[in-house]
C-alpha atoms as a PDB file:
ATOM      1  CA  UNK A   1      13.907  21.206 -21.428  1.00  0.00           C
ATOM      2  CA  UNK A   2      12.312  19.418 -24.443  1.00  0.00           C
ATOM      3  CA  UNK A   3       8.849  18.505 -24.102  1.00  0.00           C
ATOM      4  CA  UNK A   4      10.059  14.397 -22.909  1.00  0.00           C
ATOM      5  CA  UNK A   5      11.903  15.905 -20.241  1.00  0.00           C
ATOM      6  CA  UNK A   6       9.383  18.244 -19.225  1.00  0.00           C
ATOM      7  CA  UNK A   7       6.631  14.877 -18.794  1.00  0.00           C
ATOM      8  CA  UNK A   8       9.208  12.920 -16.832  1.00  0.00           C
ATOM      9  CA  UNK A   9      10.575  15.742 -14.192  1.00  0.00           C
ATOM     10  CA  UNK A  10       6.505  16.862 -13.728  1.00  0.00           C
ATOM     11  CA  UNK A  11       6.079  12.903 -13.377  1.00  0.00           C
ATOM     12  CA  UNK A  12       9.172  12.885 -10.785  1.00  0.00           C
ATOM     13  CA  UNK A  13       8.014  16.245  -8.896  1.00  0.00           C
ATOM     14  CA  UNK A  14       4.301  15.346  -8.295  1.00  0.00           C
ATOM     15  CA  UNK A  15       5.689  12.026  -7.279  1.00  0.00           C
ATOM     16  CA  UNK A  16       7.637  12.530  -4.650  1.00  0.00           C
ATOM     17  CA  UNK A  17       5.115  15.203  -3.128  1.00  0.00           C
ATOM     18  CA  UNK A  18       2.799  12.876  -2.831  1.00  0.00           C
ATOM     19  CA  UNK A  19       5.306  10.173  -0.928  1.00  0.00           C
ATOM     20  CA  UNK A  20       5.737  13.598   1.739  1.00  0.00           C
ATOM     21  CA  UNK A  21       2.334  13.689   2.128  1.00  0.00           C
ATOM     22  CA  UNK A  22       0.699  10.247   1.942  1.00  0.00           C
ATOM     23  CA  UNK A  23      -0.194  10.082   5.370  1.00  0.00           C
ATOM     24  CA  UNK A  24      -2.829  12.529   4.464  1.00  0.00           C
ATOM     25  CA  UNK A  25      -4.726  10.565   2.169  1.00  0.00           C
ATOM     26  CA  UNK A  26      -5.959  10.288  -1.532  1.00  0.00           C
ATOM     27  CA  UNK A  27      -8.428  13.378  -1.478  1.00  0.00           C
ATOM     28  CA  UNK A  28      -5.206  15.586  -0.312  1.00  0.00           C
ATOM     29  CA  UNK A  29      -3.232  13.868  -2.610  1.00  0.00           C
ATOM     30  CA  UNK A  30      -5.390  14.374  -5.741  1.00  0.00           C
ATOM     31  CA  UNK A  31      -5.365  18.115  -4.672  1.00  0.00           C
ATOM     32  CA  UNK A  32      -2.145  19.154  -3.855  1.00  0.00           C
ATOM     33  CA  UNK A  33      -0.784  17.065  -7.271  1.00  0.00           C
ATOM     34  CA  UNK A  34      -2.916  19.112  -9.333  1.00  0.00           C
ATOM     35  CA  UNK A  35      -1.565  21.935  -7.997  1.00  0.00           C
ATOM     36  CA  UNK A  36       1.711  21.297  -8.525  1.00  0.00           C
ATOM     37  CA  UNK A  37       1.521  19.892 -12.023  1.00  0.00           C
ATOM     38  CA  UNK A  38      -0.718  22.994 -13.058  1.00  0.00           C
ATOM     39  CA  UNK A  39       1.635  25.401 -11.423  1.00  0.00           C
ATOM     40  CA  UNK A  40       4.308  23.739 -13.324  1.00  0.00           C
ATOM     41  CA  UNK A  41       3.015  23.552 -16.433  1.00  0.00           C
ATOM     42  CA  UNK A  42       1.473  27.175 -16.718  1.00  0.00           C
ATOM     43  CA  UNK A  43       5.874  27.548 -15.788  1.00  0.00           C
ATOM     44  CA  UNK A  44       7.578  25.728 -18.262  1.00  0.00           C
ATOM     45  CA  UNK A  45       4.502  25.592 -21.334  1.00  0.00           C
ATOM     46  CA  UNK A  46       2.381  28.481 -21.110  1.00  0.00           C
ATOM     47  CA  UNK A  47       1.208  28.766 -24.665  1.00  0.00           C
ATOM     48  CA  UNK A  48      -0.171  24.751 -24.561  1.00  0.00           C
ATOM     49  CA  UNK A  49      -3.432  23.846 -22.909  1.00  0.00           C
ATOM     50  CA  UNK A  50      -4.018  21.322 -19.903  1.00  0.00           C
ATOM     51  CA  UNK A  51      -6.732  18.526 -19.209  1.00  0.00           C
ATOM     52  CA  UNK A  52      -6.542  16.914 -15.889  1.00  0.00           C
ATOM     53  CA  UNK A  53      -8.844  14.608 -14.283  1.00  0.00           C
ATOM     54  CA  UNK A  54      -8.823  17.017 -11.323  1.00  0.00           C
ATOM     55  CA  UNK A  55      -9.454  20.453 -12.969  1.00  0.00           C
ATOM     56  CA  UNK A  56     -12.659  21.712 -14.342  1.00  0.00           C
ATOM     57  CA  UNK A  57     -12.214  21.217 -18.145  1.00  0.00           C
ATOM     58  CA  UNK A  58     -11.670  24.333 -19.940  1.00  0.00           C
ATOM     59  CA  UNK A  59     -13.172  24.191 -23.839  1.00  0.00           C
ATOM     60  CA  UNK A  60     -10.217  26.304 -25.303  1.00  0.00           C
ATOM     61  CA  UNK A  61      -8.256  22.647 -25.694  1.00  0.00           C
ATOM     62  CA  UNK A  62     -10.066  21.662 -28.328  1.00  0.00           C
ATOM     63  CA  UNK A  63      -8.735  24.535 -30.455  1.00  0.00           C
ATOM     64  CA  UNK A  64      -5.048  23.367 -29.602  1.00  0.00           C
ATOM     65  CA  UNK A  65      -2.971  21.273 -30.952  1.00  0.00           C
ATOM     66  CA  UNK A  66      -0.829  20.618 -28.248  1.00  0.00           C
ATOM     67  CA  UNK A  67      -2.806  19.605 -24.952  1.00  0.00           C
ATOM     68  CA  UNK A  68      -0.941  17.785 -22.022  1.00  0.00           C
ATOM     69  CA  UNK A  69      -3.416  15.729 -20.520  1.00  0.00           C
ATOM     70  CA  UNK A  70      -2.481  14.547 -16.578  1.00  0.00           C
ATOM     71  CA  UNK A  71      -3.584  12.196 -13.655  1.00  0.00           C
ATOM     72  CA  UNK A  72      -2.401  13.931 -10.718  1.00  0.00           C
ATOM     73  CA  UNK A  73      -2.633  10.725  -9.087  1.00  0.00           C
ATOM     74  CA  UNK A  74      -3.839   7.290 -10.961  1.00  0.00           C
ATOM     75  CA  UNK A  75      -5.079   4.989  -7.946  1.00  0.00           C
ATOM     76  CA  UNK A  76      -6.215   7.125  -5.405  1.00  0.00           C
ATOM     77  CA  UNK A  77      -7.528   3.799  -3.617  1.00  0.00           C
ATOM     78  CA  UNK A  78      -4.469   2.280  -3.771  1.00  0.00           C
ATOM     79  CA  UNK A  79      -2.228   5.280  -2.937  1.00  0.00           C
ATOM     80  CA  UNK A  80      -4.464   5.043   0.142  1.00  0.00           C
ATOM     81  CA  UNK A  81      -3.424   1.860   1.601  1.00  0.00           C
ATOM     82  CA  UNK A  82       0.255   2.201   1.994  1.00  0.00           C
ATOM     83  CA  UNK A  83       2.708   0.444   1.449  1.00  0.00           C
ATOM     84  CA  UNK A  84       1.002  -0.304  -1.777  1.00  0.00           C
ATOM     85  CA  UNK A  85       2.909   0.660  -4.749  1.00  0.00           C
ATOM     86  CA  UNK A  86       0.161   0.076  -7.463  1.00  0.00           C
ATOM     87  CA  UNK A  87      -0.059   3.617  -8.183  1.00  0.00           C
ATOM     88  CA  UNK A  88       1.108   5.745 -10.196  1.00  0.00           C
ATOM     89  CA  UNK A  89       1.450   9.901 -11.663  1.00  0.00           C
ATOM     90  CA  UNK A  90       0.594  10.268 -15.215  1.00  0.00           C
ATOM     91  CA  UNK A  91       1.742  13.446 -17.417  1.00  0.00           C
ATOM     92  CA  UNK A  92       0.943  13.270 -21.469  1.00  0.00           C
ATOM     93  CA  UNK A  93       1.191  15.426 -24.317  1.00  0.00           C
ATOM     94  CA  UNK A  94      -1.257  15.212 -27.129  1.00  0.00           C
ATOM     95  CA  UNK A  95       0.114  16.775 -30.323  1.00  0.00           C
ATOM     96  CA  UNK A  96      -3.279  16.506 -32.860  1.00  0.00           C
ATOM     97  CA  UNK A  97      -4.778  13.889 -30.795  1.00  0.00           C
ATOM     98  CA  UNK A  98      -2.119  11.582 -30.729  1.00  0.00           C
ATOM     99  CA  UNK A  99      -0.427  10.578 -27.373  1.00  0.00           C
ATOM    100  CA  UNK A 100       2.793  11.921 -28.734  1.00  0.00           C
ATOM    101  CA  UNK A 101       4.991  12.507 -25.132  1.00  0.00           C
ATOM    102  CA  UNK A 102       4.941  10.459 -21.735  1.00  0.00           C
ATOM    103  CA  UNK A 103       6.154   9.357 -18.401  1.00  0.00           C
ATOM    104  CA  UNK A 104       4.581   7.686 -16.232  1.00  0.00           C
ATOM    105  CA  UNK A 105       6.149   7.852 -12.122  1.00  0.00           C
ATOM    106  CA  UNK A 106       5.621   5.062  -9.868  1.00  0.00           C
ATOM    107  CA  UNK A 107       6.675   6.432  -6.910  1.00  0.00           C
ATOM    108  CA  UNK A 108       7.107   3.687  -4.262  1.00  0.00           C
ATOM    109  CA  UNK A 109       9.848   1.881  -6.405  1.00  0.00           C
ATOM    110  CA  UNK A 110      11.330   5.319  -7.228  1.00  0.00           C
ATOM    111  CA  UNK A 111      10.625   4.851 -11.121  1.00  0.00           C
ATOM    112  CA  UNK A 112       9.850   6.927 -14.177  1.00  0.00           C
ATOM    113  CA  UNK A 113       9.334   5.730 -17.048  1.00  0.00           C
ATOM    114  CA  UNK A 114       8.869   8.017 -20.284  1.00  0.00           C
ATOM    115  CA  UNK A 115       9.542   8.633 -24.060  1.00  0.00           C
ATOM    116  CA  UNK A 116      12.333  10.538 -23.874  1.00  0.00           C
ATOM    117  CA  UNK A 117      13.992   7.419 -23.027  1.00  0.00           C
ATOM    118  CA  UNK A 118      12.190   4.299 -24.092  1.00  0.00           C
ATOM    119  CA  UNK A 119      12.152   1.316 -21.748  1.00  0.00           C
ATOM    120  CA  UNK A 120      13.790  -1.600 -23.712  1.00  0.00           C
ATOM    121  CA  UNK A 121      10.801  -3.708 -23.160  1.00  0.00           C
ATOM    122  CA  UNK A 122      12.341  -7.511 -22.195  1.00  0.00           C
ATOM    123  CA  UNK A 123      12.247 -10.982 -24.329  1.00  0.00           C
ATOM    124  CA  UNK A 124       9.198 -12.712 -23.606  1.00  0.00           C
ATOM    125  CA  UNK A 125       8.335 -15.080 -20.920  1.00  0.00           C
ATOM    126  CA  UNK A 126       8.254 -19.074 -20.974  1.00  0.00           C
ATOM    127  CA  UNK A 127       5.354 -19.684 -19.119  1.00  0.00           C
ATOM    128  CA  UNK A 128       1.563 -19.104 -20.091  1.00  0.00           C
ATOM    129  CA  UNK A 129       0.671 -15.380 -20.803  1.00  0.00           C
ATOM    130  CA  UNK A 130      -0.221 -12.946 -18.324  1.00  0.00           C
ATOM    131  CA  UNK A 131      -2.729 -10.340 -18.181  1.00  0.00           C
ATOM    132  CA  UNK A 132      -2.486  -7.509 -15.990  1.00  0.00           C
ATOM    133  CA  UNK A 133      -6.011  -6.963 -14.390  1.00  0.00           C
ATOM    134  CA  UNK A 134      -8.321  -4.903 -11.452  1.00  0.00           C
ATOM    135  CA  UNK A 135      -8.028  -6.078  -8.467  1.00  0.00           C
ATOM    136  CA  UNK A 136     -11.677  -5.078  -7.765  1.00  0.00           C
ATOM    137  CA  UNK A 137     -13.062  -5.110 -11.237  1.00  0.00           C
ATOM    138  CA  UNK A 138     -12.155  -7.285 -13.632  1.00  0.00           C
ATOM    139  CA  UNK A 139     -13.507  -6.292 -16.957  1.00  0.00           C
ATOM    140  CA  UNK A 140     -15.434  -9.172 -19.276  1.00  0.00           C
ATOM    141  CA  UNK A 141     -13.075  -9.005 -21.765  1.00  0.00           C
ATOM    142  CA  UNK A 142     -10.520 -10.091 -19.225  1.00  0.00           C
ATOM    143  CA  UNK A 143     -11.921 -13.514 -18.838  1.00  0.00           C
ATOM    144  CA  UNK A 144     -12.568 -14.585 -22.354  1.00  0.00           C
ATOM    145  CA  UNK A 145      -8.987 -13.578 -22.861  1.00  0.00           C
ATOM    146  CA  UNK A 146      -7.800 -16.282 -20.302  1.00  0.00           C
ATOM    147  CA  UNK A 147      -9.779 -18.367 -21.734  1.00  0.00           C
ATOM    148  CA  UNK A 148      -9.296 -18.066 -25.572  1.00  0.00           C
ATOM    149  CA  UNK A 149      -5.267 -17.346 -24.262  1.00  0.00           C
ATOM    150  CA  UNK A 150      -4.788 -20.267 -21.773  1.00  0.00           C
ATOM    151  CA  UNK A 151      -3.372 -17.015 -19.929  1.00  0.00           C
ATOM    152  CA  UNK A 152      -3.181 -16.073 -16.019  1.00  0.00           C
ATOM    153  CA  UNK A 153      -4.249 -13.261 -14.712  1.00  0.00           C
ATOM    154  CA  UNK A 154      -1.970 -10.846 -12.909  1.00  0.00           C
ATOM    155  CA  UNK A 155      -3.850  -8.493 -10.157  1.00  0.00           C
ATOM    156  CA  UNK A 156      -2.751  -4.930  -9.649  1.00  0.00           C
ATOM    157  CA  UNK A 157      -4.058  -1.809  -9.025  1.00  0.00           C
ATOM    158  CA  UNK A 158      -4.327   1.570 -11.095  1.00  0.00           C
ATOM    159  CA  UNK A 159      -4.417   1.569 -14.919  1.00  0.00           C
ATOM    160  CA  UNK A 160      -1.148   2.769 -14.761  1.00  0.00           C
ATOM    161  CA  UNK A 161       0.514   0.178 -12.667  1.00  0.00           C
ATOM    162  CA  UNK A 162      -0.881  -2.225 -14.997  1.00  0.00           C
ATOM    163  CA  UNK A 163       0.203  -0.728 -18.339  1.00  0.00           C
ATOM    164  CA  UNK A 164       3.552  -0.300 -16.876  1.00  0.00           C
ATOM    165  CA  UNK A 165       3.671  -4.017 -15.939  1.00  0.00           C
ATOM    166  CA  UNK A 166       3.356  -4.818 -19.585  1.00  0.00           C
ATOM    167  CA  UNK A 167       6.130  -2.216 -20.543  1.00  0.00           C
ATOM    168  CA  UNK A 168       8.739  -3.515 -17.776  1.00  0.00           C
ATOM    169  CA  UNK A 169       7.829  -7.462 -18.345  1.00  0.00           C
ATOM    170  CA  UNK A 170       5.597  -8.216 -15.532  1.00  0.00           C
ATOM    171  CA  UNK A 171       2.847  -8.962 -17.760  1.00  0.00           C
ATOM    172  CA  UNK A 172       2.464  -9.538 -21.252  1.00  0.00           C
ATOM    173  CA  UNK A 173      -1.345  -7.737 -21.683  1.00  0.00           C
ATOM    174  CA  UNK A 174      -3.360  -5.049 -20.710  1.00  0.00           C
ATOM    175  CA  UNK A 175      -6.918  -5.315 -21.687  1.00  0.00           C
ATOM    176  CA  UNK A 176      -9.270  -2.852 -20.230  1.00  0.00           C
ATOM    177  CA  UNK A 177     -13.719  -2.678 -20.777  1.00  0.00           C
ATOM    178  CA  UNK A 178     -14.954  -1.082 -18.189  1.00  0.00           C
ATOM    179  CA  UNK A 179     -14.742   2.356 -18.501  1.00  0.00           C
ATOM    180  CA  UNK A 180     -11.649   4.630 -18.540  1.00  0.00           C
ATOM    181  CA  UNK A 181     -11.060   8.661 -19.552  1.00  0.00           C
ATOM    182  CA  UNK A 182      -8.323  10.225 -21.409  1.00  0.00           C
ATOM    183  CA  UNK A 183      -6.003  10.947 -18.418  1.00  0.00           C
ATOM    184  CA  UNK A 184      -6.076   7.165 -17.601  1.00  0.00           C
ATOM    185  CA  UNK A 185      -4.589   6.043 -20.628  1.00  0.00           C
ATOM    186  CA  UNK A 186      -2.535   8.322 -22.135  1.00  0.00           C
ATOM    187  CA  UNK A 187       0.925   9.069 -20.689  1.00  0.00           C
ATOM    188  CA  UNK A 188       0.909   5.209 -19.967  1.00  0.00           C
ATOM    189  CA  UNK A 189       0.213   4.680 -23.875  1.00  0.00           C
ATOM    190  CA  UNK A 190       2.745   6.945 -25.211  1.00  0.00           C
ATOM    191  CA  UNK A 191       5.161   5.241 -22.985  1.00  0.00           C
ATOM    192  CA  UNK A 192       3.769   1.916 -24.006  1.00  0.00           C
ATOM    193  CA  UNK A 193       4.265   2.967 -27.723  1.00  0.00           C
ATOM    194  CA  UNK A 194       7.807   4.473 -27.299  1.00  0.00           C
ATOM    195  CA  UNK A 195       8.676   0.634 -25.943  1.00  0.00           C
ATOM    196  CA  UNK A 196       7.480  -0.595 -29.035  1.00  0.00           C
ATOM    197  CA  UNK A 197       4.293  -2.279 -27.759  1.00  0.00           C
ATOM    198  CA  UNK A 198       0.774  -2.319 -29.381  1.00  0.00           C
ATOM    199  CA  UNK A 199      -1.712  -0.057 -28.205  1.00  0.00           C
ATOM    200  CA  UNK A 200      -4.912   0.569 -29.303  1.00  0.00           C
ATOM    201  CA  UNK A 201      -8.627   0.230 -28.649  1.00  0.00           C
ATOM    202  CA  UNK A 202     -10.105  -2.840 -28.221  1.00  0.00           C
ATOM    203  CA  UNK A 203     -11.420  -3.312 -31.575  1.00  0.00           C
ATOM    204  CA  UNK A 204      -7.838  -2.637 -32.890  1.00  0.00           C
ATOM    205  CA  UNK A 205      -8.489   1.308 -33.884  1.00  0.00           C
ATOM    206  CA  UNK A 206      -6.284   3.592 -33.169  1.00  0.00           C
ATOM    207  CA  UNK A 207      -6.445   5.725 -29.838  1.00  0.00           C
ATOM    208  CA  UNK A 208      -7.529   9.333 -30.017  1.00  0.00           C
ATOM    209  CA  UNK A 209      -6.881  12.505 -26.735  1.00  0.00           C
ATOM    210  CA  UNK A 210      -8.259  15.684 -26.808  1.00  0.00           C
ATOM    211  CA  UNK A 211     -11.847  14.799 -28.137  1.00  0.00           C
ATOM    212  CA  UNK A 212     -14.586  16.957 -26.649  1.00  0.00           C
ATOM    213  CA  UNK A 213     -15.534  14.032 -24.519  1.00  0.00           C
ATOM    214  CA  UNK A 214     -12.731  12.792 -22.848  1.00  0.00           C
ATOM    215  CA  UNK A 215     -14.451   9.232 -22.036  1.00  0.00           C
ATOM    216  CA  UNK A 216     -12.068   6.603 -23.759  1.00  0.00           C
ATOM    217  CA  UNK A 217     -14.109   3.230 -22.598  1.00  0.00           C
ATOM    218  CA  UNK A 218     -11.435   0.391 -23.485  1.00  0.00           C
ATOM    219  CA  UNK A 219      -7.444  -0.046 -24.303  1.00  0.00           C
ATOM    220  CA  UNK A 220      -5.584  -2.534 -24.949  1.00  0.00           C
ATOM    221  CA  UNK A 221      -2.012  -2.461 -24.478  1.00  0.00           C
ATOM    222  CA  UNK A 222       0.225  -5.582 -25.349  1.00  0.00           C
ATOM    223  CA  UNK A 223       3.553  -7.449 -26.601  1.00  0.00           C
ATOM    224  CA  UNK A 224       3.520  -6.481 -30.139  1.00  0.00           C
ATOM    225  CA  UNK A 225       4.215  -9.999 -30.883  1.00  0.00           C
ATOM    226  CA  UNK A 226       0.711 -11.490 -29.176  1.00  0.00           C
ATOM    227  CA  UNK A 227      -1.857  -8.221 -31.374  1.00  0.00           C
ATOM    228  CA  UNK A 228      -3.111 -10.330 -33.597  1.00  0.00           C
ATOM    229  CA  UNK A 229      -3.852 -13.591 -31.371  1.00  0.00           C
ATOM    230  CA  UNK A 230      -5.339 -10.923 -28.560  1.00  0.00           C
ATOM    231  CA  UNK A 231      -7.272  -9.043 -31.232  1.00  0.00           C
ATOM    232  CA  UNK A 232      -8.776 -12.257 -32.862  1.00  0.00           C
ATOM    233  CA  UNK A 233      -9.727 -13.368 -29.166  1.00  0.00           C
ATOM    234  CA  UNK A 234     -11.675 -10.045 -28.923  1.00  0.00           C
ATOM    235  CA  UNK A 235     -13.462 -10.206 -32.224  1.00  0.00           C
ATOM    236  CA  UNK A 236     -14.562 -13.651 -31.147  1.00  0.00           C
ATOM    237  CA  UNK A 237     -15.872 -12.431 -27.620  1.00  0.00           C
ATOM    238  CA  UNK A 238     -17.558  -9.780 -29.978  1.00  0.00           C
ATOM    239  CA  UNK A 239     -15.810  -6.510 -30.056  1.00  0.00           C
END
């Protein structure tokens, strides 16, 4: 398998173990989806290194080029409460820091979405624009956004659910301020990217993985079409 269909049957895999075993809940979850993926991944790329959120970090990544970076399980809140389906598997490769290969699995609707075939993202909408956003914790940014935009907000859970949403038409943005780490964002931006979206940080530079601090604080993933009225509207708000 190439390295894109390597991402999407790990994606698939962790997936549908966690559907088996949702009834016992998120800490489980987390656990026995970083098993799997690690297992996996020591199977089928033994020579790369790994950074998930669940795993102790191990230095020897940042003398790689090649570093698949995973969420065992983006929304463990969410994946919680069933029959939510705001949550989602992430599975990345970095290649020199750049979120190179992705899918991201949303299990509940059975989907997964990756680079090694790009989603054809849709035409855009006729109503106002929509920005995907926390259910819990709307970020600053968000609301200058609707307001500079004249936009809605759609609420949804996990950072992957949301970035998805922009990639399958369900929203048209994905701002984010409030805090995020490598894992969050970047099988979900490499996916993003393959669609032919914008991504980048919020101050419009581009997105960096395999740093030796893997806190990435904001993203922005949107219609490549809207970058440069979204980007203005965060200059303004003073980013």
């Amino acid at each position: 398998m190439d390295d894109h269909a390597v991402a999407a049957e790990l994606a698939r895999e962790a997936g549908e173990l966690l559907l088996k075993i949702r009834d016992q809940g998120g800490a489980v979850g987390d656990r026995r989806s970083d098993e799997l993926l690690l297992k996996r991944l020591a199977e089928l790329r033994p020579d790369d290194a790994v950074l998930s959120e669940e795993s102790t970090d191990d230095p020897i990544r940042l003398s790689r080029s090649r570093v698949w970076i995973v969420d065992p399980l983006d929304g463990t809140r969410e994946y919680g409460q069933p029959p939510r389906a705001d949550w989602a598997v992430h599975v990345a490769l970095a290649v020199d820091g750049r979120a190179e290969v992705g899918a991201v699995a949303l299990p509940v609707p059975g989907l997964v979405l990756g680079t090694g075939r790009p989603p054809v993202l849709p035409p855009p909408g006729g109503g106002p624009l929509r920005i995907a956003v926390s259910r819990s914790r709307p970020p600053a940014c968000v609301h200058h956004l609707v307001a500079a935009l004249d936009a809605e907000v759609v609420p949804m859970g996990s950072a992957g659910a949301k970035a998805m949403a922009v990639v399958r038409g369900e929203a048209d943005i994905y701002a984010h301020s409030g805090g995020q780490y490598e894992w969050d964002s970047c099988a979900p931006v490499a996916v993003a990217a393959a669609a032919g979206l914008h991504t980048s940080r919020l101050d419009g530079s581009p997105l960096r993985y395999n740093q030796p601090d893997p806190y990435l604080p904001d993203l922005l993933i949107c219609r490549p079409e809207l970058a440069d009225r979204v980007l203005k509207a965060l200059r303004d708000f003073g980013i």
